[in-house]
PDB file of N, CA and C in Angstrom:
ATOM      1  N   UNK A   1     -43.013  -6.448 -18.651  1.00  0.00           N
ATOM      2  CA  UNK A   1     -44.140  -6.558 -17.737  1.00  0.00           C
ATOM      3  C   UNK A   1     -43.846  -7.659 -16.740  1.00  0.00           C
ATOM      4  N   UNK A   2     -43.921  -7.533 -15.262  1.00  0.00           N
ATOM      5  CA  UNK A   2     -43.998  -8.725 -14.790  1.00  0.00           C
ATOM      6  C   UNK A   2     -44.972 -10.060 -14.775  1.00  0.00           C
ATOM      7  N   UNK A   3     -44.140 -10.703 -14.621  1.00  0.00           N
ATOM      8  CA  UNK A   3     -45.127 -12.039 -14.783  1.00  0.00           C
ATOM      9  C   UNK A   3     -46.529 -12.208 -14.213  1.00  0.00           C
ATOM     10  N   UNK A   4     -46.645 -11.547 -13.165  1.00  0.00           N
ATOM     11  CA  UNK A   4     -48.168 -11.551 -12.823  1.00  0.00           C
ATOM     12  C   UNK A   4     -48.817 -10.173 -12.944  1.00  0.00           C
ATOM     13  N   UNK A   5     -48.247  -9.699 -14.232  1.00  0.00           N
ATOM     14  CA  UNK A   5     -48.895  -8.356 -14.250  1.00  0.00           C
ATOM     15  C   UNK A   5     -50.026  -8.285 -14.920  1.00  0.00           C
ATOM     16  N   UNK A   6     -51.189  -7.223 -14.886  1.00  0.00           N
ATOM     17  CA  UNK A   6     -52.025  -7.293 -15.984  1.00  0.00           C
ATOM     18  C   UNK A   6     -52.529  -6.281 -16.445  1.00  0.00           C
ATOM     19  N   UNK A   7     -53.498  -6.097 -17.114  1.00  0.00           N
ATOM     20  CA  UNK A   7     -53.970  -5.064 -18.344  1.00  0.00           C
ATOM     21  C   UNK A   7     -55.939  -4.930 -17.776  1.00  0.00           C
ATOM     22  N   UNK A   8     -55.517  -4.291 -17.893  1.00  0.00           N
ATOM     23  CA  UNK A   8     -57.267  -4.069 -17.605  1.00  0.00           C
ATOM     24  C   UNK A   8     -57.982  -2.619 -18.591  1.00  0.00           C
ATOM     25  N   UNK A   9     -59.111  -3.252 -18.837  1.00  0.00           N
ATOM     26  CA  UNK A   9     -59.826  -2.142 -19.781  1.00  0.00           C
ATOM     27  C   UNK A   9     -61.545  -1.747 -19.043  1.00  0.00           C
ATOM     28  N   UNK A  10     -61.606  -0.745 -18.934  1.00  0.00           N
ATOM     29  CA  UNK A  10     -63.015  -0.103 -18.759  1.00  0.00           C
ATOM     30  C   UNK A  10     -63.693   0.419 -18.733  1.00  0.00           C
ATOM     31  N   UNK A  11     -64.728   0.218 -19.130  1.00  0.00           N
ATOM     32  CA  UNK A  11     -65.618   1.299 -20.093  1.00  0.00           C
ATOM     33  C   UNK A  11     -66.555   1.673 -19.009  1.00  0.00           C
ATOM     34  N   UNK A  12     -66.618   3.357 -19.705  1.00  0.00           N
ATOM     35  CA  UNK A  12     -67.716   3.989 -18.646  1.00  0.00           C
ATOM     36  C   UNK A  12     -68.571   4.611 -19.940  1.00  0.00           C
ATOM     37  N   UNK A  13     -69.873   4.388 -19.862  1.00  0.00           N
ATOM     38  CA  UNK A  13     -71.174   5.271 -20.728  1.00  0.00           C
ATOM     39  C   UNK A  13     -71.510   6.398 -19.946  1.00  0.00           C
ATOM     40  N   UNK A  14     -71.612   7.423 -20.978  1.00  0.00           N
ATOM     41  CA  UNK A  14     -72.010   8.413 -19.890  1.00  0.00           C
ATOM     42  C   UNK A  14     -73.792   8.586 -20.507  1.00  0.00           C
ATOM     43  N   UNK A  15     -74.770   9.012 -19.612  1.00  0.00           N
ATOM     44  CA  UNK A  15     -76.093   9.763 -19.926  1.00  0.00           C
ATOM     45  C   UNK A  15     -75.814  10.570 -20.976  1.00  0.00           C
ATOM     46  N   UNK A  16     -76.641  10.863 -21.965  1.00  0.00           N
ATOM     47  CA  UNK A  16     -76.929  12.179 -22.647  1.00  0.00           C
ATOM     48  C   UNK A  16     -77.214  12.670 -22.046  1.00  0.00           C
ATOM     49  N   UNK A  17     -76.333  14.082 -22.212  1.00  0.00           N
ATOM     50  CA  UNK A  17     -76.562  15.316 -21.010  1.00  0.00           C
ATOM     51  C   UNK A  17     -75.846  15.402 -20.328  1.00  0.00           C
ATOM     52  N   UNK A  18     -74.761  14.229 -19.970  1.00  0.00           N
ATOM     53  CA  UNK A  18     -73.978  14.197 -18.695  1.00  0.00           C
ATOM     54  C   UNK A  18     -72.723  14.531 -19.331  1.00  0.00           C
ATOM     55  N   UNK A  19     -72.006  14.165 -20.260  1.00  0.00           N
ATOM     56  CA  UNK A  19     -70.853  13.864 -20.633  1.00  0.00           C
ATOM     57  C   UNK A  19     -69.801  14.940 -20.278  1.00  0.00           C
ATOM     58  N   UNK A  20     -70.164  16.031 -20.211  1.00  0.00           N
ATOM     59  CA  UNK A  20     -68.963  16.817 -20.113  1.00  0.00           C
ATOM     60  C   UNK A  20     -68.957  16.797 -18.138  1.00  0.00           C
ATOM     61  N   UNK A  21     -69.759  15.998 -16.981  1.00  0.00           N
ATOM     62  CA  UNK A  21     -69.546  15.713 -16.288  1.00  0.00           C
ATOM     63  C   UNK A  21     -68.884  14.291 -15.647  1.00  0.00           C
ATOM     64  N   UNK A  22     -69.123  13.698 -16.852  1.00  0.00           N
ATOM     65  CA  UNK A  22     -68.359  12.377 -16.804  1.00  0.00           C
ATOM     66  C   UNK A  22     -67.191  12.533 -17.055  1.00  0.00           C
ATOM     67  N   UNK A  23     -66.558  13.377 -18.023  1.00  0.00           N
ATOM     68  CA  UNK A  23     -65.261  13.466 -18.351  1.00  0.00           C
ATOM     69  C   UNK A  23     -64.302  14.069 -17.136  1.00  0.00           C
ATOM     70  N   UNK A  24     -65.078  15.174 -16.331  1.00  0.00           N
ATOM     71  CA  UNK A  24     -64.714  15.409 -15.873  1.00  0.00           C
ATOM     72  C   UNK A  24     -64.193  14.624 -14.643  1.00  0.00           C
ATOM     73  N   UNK A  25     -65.165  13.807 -14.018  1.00  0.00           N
ATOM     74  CA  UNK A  25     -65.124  13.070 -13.111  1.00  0.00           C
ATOM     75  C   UNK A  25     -63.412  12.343 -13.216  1.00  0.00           C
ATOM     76  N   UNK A  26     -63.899  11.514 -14.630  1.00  0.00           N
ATOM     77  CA  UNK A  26     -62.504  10.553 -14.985  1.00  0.00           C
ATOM     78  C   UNK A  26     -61.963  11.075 -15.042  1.00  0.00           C
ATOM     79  N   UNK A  27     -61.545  12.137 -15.705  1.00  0.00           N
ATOM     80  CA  UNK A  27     -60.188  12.840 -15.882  1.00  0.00           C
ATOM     81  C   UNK A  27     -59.506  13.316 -14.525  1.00  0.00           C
ATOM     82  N   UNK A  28     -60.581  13.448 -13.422  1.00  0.00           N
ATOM     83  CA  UNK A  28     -59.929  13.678 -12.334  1.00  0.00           C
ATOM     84  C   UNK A  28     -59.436  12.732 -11.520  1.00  0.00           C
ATOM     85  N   UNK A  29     -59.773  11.325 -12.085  1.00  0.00           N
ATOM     86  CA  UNK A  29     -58.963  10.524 -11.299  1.00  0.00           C
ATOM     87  C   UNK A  29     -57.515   9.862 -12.218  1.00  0.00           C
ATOM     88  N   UNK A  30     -57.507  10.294 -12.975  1.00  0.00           N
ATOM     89  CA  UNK A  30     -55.545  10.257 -13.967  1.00  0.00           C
ATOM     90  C   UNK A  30     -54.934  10.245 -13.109  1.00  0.00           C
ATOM     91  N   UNK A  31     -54.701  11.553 -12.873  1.00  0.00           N
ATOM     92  CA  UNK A  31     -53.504  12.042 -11.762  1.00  0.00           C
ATOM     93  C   UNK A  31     -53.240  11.148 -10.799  1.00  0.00           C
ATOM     94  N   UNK A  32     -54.331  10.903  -9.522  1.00  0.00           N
ATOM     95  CA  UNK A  32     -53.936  10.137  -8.898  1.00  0.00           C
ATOM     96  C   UNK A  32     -53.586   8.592  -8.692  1.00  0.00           C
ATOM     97  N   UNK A  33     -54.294   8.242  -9.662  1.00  0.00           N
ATOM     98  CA  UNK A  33     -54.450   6.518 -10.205  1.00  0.00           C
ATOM     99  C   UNK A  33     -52.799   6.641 -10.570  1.00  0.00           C
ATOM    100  N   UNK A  34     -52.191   7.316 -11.413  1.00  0.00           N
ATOM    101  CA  UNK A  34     -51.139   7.096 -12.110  1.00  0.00           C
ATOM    102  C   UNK A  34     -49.880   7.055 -10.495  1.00  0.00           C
ATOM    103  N   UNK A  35     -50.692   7.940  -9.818  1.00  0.00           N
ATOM    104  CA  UNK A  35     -49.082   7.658  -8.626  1.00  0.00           C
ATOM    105  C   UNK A  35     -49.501   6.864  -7.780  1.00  0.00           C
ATOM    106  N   UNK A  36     -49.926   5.843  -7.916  1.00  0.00           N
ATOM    107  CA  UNK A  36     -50.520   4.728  -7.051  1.00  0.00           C
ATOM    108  C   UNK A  36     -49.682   3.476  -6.885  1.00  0.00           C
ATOM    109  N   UNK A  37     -49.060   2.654  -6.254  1.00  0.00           N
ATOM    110  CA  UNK A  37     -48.001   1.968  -6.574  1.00  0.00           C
ATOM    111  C   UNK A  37     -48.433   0.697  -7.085  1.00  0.00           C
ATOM    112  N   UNK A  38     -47.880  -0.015  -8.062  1.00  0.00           N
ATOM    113  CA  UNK A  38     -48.375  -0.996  -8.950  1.00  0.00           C
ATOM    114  C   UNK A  38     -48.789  -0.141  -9.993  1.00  0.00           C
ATOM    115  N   UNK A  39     -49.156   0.913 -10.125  1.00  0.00           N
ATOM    116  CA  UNK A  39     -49.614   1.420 -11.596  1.00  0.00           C
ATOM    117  C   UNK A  39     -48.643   1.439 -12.453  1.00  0.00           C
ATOM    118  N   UNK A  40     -48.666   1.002 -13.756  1.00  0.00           N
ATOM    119  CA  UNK A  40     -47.688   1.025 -14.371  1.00  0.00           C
ATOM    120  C   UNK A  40     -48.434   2.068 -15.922  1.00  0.00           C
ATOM    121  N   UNK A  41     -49.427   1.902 -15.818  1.00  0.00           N
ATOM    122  CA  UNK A  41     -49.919   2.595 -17.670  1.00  0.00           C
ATOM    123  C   UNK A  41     -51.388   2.877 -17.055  1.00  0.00           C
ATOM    124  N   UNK A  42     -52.199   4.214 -17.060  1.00  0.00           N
ATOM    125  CA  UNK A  42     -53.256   4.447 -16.949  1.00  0.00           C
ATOM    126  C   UNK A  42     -53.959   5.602 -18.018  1.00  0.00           C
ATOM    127  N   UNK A  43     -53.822   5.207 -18.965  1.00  0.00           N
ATOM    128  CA  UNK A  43     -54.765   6.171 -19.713  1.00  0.00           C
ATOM    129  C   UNK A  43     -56.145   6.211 -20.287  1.00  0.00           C
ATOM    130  N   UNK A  44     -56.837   7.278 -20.282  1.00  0.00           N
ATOM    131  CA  UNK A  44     -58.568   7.960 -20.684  1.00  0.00           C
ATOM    132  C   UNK A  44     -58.542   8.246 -22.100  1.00  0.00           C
ATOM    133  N   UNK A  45     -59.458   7.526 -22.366  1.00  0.00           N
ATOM    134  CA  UNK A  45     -60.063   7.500 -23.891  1.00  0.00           C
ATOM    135  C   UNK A  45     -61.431   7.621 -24.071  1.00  0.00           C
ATOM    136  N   UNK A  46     -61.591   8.682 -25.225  1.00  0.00           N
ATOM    137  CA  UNK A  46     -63.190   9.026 -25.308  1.00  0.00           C
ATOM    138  C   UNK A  46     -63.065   8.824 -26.646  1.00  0.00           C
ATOM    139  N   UNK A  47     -63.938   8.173 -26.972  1.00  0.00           N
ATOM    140  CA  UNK A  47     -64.743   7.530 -28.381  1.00  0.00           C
ATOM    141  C   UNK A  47     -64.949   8.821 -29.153  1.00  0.00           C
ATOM    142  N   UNK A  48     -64.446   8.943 -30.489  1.00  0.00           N
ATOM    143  CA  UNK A  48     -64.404   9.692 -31.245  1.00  0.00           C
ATOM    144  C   UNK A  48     -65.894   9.636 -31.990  1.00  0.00           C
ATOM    145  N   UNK A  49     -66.138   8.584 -32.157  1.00  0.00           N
ATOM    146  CA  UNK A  49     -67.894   8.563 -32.962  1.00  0.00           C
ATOM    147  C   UNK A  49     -68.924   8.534 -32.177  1.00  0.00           C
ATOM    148  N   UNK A  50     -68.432   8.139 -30.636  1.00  0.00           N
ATOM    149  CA  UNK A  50     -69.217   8.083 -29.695  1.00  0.00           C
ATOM    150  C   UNK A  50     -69.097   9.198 -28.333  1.00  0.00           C
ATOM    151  N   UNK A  51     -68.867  10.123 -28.172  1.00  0.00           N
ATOM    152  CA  UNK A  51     -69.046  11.282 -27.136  1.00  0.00           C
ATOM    153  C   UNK A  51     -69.241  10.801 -25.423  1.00  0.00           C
ATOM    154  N   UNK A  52     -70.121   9.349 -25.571  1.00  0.00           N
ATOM    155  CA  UNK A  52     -70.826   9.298 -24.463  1.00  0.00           C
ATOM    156  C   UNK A  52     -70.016   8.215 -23.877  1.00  0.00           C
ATOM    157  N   UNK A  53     -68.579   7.237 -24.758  1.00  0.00           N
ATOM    158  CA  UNK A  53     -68.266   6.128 -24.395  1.00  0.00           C
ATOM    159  C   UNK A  53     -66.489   6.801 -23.945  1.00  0.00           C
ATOM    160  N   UNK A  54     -66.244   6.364 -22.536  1.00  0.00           N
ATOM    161  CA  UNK A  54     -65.169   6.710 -22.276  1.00  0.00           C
ATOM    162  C   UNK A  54     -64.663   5.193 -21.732  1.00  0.00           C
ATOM    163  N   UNK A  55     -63.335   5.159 -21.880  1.00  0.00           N
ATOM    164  CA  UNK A  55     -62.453   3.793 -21.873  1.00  0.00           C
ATOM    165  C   UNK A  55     -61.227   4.200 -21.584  1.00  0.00           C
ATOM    166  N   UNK A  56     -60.634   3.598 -19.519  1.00  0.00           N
ATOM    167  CA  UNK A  56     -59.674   3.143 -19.572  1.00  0.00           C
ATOM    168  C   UNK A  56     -58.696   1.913 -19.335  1.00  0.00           C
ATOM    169  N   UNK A  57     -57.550   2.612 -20.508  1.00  0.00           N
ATOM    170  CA  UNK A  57     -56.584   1.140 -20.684  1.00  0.00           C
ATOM    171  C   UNK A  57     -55.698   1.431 -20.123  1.00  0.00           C
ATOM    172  N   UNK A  58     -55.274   0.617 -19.065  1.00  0.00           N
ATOM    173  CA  UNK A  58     -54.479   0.269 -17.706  1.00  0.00           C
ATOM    174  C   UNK A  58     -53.880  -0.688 -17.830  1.00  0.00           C
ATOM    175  N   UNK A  59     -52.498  -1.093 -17.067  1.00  0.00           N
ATOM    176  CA  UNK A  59     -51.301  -2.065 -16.324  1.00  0.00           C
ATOM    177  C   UNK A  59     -51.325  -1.820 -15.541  1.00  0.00           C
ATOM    178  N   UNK A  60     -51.105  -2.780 -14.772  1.00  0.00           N
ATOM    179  CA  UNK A  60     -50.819  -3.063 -13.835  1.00  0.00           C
ATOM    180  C   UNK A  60     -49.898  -4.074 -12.926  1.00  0.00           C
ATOM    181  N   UNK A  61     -49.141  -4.044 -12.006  1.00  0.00           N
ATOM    182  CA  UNK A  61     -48.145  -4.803 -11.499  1.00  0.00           C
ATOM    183  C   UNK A  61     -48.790  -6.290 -11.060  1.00  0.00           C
ATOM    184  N   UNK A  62     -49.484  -5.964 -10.493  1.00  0.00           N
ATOM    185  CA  UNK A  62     -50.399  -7.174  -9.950  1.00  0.00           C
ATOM    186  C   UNK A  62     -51.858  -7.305  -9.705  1.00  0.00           C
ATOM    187  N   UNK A  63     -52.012  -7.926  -9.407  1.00  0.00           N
ATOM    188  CA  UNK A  63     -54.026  -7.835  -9.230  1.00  0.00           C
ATOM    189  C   UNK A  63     -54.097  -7.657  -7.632  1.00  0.00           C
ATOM    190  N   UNK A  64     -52.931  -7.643  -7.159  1.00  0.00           N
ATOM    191  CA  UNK A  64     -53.492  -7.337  -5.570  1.00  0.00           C
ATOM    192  C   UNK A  64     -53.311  -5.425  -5.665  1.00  0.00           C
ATOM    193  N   UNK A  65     -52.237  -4.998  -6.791  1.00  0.00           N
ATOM    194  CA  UNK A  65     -52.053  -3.471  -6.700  1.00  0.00           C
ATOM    195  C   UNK A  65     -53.107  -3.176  -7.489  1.00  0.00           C
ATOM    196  N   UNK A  66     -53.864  -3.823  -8.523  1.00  0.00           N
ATOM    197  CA  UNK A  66     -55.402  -3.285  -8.765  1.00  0.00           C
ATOM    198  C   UNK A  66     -56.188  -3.424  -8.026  1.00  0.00           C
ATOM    199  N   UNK A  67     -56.685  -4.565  -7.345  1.00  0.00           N
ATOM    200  CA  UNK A  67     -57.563  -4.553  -6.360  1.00  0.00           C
ATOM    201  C   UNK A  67     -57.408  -3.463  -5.244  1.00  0.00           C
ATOM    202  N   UNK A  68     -56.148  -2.667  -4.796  1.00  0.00           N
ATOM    203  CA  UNK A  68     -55.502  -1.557  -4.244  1.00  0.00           C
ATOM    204  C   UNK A  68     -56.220  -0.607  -4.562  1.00  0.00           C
ATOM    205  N   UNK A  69     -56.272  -0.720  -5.897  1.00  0.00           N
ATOM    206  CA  UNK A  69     -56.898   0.646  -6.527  1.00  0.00           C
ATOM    207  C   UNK A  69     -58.142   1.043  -5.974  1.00  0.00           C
ATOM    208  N   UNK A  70     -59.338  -0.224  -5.503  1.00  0.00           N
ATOM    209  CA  UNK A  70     -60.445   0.465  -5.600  1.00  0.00           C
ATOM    210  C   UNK A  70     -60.825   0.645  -4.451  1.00  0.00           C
ATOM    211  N   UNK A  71     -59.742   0.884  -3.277  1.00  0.00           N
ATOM    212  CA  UNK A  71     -59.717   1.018  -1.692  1.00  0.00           C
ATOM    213  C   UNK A  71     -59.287   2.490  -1.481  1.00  0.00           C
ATOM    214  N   UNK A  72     -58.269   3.232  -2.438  1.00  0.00           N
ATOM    215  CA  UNK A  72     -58.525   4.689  -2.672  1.00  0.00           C
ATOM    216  C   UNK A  72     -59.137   5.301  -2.554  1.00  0.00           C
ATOM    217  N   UNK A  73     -59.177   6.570  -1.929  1.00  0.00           N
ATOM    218  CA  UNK A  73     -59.977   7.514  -1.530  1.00  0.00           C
ATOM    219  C   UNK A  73     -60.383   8.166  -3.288  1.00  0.00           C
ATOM    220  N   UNK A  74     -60.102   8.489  -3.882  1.00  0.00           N
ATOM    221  CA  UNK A  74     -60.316   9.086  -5.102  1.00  0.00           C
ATOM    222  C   UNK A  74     -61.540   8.158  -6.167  1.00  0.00           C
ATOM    223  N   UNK A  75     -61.202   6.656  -5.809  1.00  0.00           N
ATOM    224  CA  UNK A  75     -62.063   5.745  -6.688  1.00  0.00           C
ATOM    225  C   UNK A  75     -62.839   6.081  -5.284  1.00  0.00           C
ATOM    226  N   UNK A  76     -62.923   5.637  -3.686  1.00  0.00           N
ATOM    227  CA  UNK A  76     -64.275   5.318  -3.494  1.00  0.00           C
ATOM    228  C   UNK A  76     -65.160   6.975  -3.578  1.00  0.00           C
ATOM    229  N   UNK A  77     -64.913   7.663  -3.578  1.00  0.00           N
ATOM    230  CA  UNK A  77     -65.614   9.082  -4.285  1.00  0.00           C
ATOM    231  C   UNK A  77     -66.101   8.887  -4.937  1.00  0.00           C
ATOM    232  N   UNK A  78     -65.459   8.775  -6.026  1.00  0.00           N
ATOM    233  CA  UNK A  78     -66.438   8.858  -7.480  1.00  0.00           C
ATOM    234  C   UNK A  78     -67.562   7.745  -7.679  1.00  0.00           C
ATOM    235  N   UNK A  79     -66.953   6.416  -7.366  1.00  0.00           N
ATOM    236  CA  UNK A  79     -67.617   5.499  -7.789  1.00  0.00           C
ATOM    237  C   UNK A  79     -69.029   5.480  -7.839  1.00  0.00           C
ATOM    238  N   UNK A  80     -69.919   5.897  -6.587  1.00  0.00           N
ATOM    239  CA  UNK A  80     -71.474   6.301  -6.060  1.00  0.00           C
ATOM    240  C   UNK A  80     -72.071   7.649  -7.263  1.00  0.00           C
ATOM    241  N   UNK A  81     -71.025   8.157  -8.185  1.00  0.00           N
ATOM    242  CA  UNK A  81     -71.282   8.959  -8.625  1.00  0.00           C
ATOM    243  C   UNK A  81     -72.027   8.409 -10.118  1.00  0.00           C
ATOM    244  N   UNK A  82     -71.496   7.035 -10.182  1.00  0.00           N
ATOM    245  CA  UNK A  82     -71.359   6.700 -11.544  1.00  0.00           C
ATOM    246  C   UNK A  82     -73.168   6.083 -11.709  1.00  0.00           C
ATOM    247  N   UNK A  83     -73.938   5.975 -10.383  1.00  0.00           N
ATOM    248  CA  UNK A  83     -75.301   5.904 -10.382  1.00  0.00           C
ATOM    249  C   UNK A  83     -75.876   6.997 -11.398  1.00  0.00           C
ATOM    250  N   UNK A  84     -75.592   7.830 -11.129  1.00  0.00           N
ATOM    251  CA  UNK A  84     -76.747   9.333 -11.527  1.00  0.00           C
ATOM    252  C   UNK A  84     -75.997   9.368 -13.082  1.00  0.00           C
ATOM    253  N   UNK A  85     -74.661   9.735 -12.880  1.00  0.00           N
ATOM    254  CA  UNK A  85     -74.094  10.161 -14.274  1.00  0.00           C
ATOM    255  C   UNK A  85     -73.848   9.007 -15.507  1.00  0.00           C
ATOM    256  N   UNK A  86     -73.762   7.815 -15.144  1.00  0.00           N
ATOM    257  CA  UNK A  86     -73.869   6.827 -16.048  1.00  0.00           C
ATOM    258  C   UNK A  86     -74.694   5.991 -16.681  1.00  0.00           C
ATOM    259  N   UNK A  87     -74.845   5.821 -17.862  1.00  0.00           N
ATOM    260  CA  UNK A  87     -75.885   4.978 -18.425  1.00  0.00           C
ATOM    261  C   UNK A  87     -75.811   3.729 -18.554  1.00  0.00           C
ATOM    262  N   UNK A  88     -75.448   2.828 -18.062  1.00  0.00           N
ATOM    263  CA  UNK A  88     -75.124   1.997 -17.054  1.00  0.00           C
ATOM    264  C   UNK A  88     -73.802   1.166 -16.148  1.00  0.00           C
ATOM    265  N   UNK A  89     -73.813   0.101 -15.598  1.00  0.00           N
ATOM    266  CA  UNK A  89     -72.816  -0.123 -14.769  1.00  0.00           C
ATOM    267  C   UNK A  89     -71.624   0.296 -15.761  1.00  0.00           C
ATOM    268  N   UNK A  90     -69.997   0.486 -14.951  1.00  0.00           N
ATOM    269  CA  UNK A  90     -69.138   0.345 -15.592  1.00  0.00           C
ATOM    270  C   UNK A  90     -68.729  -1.175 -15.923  1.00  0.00           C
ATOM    271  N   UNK A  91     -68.235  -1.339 -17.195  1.00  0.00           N
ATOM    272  CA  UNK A  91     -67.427  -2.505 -17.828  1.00  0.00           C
ATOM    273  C   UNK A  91     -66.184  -2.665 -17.679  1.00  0.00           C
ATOM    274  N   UNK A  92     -65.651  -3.575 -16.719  1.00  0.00           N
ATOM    275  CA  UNK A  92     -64.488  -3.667 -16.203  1.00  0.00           C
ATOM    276  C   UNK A  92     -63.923  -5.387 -16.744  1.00  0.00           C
ATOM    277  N   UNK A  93     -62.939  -5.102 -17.582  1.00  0.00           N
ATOM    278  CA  UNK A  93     -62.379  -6.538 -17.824  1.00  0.00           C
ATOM    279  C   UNK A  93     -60.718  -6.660 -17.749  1.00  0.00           C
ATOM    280  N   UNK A  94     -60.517  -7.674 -17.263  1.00  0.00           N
ATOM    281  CA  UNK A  94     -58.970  -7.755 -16.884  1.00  0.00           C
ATOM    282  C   UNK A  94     -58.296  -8.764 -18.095  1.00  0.00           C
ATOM    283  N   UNK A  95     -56.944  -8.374 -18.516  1.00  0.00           N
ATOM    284  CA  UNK A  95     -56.587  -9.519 -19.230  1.00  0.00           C
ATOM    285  C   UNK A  95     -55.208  -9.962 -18.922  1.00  0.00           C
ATOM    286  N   UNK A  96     -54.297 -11.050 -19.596  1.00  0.00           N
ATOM    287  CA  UNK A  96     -53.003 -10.742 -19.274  1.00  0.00           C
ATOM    288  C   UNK A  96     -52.625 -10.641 -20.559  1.00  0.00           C
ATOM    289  N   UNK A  97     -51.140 -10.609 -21.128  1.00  0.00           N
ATOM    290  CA  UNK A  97     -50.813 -10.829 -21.885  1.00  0.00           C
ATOM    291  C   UNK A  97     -50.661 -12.445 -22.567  1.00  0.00           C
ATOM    292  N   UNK A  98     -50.962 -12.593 -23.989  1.00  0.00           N
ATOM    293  CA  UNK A  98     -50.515 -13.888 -24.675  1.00  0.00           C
ATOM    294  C   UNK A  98     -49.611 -13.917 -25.630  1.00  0.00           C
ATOM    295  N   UNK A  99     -48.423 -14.254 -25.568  1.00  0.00           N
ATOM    296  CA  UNK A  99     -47.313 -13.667 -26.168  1.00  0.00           C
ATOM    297  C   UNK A  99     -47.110 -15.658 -27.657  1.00  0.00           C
TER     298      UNK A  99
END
Protein backbone atom coordinates (compact mmCIF):
# COMPACT_ATOMS: atom_id res chain seq x y z
CA UNK A 1 0.00 0.00 0.00
CA UNK A 2 1.40 3.36 -0.41
CA UNK A 3 2.32 5.40 2.28
CA UNK A 4 -0.43 7.80 2.06
CA UNK A 5 -2.85 5.35 1.11
CA UNK A 6 -6.09 4.57 2.81
CA UNK A 7 -9.00 2.29 3.59
CA UNK A 8 -12.27 3.57 3.89
CA UNK A 9 -15.53 1.80 5.03
CA UNK A 10 -19.28 2.74 4.42
CA UNK A 11 -22.26 1.92 5.42
CA UNK A 12 -25.46 2.49 3.64
CA UNK A 13 -29.10 1.44 5.54
CA UNK A 14 -31.53 0.85 3.30
CA UNK A 15 -35.67 1.62 4.17
CA UNK A 16 -37.78 -1.44 4.58
CA UNK A 17 -39.18 -1.82 1.33
CA UNK A 18 -36.36 -0.36 -0.44
CA UNK A 19 -33.63 -2.85 -0.38
CA UNK A 20 -33.69 -4.57 -3.48
CA UNK A 21 -33.46 -0.78 -4.82
CA UNK A 22 -30.63 0.03 -2.80
CA UNK A 23 -28.71 -2.84 -3.91
CA UNK A 24 -29.27 -2.03 -6.95
CA UNK A 25 -28.24 1.46 -6.90
CA UNK A 26 -24.71 0.28 -5.20
CA UNK A 27 -24.09 -2.39 -7.17
CA UNK A 28 -24.25 -0.08 -10.00
CA UNK A 29 -21.66 1.95 -8.95
CA UNK A 30 -18.74 -1.25 -8.61
CA UNK A 31 -17.99 -1.12 -12.02
CA UNK A 32 -17.21 2.25 -12.31
CA UNK A 33 -15.65 3.19 -8.88
CA UNK A 34 -13.28 0.21 -9.53
CA UNK A 35 -11.79 1.96 -12.91
CA UNK A 36 -11.31 5.17 -11.30
CA UNK A 37 -7.67 6.01 -10.83
CA UNK A 38 -6.39 5.73 -7.25
CA UNK A 39 -8.83 2.88 -6.71
CA UNK A 40 -7.09 0.19 -5.58
CA UNK A 41 -9.90 -2.41 -3.66
CA UNK A 42 -13.68 -1.56 -3.90
CA UNK A 43 -15.97 -4.06 -2.72
CA UNK A 44 -20.14 -4.36 -1.69
CA UNK A 45 -21.21 -6.14 1.21
CA UNK A 46 -24.69 -6.90 2.40
CA UNK A 47 -25.23 -8.04 5.94
CA UNK A 48 -26.23 -11.50 6.10
CA UNK A 49 -28.54 -11.05 9.40
CA UNK A 50 -29.28 -7.75 8.29
CA UNK A 51 -30.86 -7.37 4.53
CA UNK A 52 -31.16 -3.63 4.98
CA UNK A 53 -27.26 -2.93 5.96
CA UNK A 54 -24.96 -2.64 2.95
CA UNK A 55 -21.07 -1.85 3.48
CA UNK A 56 -18.35 -0.70 1.32
CA UNK A 57 -14.69 -1.69 2.01
CA UNK A 58 -12.38 0.34 -0.13
CA UNK A 59 -8.41 1.46 -0.78
CA UNK A 60 -7.39 3.75 -1.84
CA UNK A 61 -4.14 5.51 -3.25
CA UNK A 62 -4.65 8.71 -1.65
CA UNK A 63 -7.27 10.90 -0.09
CA UNK A 64 -7.01 13.37 -2.88
CA UNK A 65 -8.00 10.05 -5.39
CA UNK A 66 -10.93 9.52 -2.82
CA UNK A 67 -11.96 12.82 -2.51
CA UNK A 68 -11.86 12.28 -6.68
CA UNK A 69 -14.31 9.88 -6.16
CA UNK A 70 -17.13 11.97 -5.08
CA UNK A 71 -16.73 14.54 -8.14
CA UNK A 72 -17.82 11.52 -10.51
CA UNK A 73 -20.57 11.54 -12.46
CA UNK A 74 -21.82 8.06 -11.19
CA UNK A 75 -21.44 9.08 -7.24
CA UNK A 76 -22.96 12.61 -7.95
CA UNK A 77 -26.19 10.60 -9.41
CA UNK A 78 -26.83 8.47 -6.96
CA UNK A 79 -25.94 10.31 -4.02
CA UNK A 80 -29.54 12.66 -3.96
CA UNK A 81 -30.93 9.25 -4.25
CA UNK A 82 -29.81 8.08 -0.93
CA UNK A 83 -32.61 10.80 0.59
CA UNK A 84 -35.75 8.72 -0.38
CA UNK A 85 -34.09 5.18 -0.40
CA UNK A 86 -32.08 5.35 2.81
CA UNK A 87 -32.79 5.10 6.36
CA UNK A 88 -30.46 7.38 7.18
CA UNK A 89 -27.30 9.42 6.21
CA UNK A 90 -24.53 7.22 4.82
CA UNK A 91 -21.58 6.25 7.35
CA UNK A 92 -18.45 7.06 5.87
CA UNK A 93 -15.14 6.44 7.87
CA UNK A 94 -11.61 6.57 6.64
CA UNK A 95 -8.71 4.73 8.23
CA UNK A 96 -5.06 4.02 7.53
CA UNK A 97 -3.26 1.21 8.24
CA UNK A 98 -1.38 0.41 11.85
CA UNK A 99 1.11 -2.03 11.24
Amino acid sequence: MPENGLRVVARVKAKKGRIGEVKELLSGLVAPTRGESGCITYELLQNRQDPTDFTFVEEWESDAAFDGHFTTDHIKEALPQFEELAAEPPDIRTYIVVR
